[in-house]
C-alpha atoms as a PDB file:
ATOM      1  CA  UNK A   1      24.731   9.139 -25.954  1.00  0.00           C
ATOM      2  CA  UNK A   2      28.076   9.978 -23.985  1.00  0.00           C
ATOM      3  CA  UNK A   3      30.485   7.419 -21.913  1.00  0.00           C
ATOM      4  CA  UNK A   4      28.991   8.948 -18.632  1.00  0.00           C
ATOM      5  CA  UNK A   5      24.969   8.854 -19.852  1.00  0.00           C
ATOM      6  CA  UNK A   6      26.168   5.379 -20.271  1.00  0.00           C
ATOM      7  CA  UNK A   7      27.317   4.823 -17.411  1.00  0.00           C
ATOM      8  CA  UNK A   8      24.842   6.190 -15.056  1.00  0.00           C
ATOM      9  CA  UNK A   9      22.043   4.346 -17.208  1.00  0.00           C
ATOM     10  CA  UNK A  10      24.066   1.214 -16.380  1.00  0.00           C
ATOM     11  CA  UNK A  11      24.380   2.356 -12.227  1.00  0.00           C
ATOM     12  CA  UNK A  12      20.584   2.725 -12.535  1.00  0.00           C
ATOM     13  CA  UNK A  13      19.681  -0.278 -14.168  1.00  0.00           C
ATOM     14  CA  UNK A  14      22.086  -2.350 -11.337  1.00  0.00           C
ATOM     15  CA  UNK A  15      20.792  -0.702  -8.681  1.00  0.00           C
ATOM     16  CA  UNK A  16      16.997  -1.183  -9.860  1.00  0.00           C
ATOM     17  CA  UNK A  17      18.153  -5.160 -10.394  1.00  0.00           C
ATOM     18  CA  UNK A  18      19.336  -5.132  -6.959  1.00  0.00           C
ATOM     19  CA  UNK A  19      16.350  -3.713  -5.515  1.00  0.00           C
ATOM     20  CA  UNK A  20      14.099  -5.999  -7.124  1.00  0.00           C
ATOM     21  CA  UNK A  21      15.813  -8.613  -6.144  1.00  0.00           C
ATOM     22  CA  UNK A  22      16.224  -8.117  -2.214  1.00  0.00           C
ATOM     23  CA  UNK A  23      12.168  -7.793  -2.650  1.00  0.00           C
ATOM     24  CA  UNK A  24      11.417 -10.840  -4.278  1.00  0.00           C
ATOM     25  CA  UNK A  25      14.085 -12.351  -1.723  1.00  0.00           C
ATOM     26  CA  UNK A  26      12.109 -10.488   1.109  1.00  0.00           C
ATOM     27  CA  UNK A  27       8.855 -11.909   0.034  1.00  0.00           C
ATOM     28  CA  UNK A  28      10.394 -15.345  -0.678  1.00  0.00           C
ATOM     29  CA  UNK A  29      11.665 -15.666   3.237  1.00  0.00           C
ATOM     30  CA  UNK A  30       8.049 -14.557   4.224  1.00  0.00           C
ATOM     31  CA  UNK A  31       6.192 -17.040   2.586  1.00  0.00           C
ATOM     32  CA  UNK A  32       9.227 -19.932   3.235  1.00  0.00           C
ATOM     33  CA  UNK A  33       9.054 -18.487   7.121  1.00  0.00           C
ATOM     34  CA  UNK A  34       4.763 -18.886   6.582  1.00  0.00           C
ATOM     35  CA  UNK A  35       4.940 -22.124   5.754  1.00  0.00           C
ATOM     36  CA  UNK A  36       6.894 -24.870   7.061  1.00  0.00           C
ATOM     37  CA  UNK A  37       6.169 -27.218   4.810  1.00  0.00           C
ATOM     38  CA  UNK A  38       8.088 -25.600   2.117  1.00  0.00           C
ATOM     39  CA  UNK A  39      11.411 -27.283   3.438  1.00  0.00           C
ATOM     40  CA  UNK A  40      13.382 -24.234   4.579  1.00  0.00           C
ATOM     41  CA  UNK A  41      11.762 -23.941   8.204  1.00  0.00           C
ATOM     42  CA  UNK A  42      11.453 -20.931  10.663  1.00  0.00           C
ATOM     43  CA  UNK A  43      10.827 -22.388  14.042  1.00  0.00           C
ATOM     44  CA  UNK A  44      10.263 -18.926  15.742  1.00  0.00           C
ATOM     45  CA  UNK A  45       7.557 -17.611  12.594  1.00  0.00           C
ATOM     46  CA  UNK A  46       6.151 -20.992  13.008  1.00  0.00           C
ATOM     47  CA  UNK A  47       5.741 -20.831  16.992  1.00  0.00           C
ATOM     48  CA  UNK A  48       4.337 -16.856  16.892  1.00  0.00           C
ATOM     49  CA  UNK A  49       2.053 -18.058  14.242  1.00  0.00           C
ATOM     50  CA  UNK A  50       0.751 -21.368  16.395  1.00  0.00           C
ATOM     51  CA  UNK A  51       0.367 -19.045  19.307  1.00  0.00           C
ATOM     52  CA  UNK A  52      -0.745 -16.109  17.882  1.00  0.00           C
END
């Protein structure tokens, strides 16, 4: 395997780490915005959910 094969495997692997992270992050400020109770609260999520 060359230098560069290397180093685009490494690019890809970064940028799929990356990804998967600013999902899970995504996800994680949905369900903390959801649900109050979990500390970290969203007063405007909360009120369009109370309303809605």
């Amino acid at each position: 395997m060359s230098e560069y094969e290397k180093q685009k495997r490494q690019k890809m692997i970064t940028l799929t780490v990356l990804l998967a992270l600013s999902v899970l992050f995504g996800i994680l400020s949905l369900f903390l915005g959801r649900y109050p109770k979990a500390g970290f609260t969203s007063p405007v999520l909360f009120y369009t959910d109370s309303v809605a």
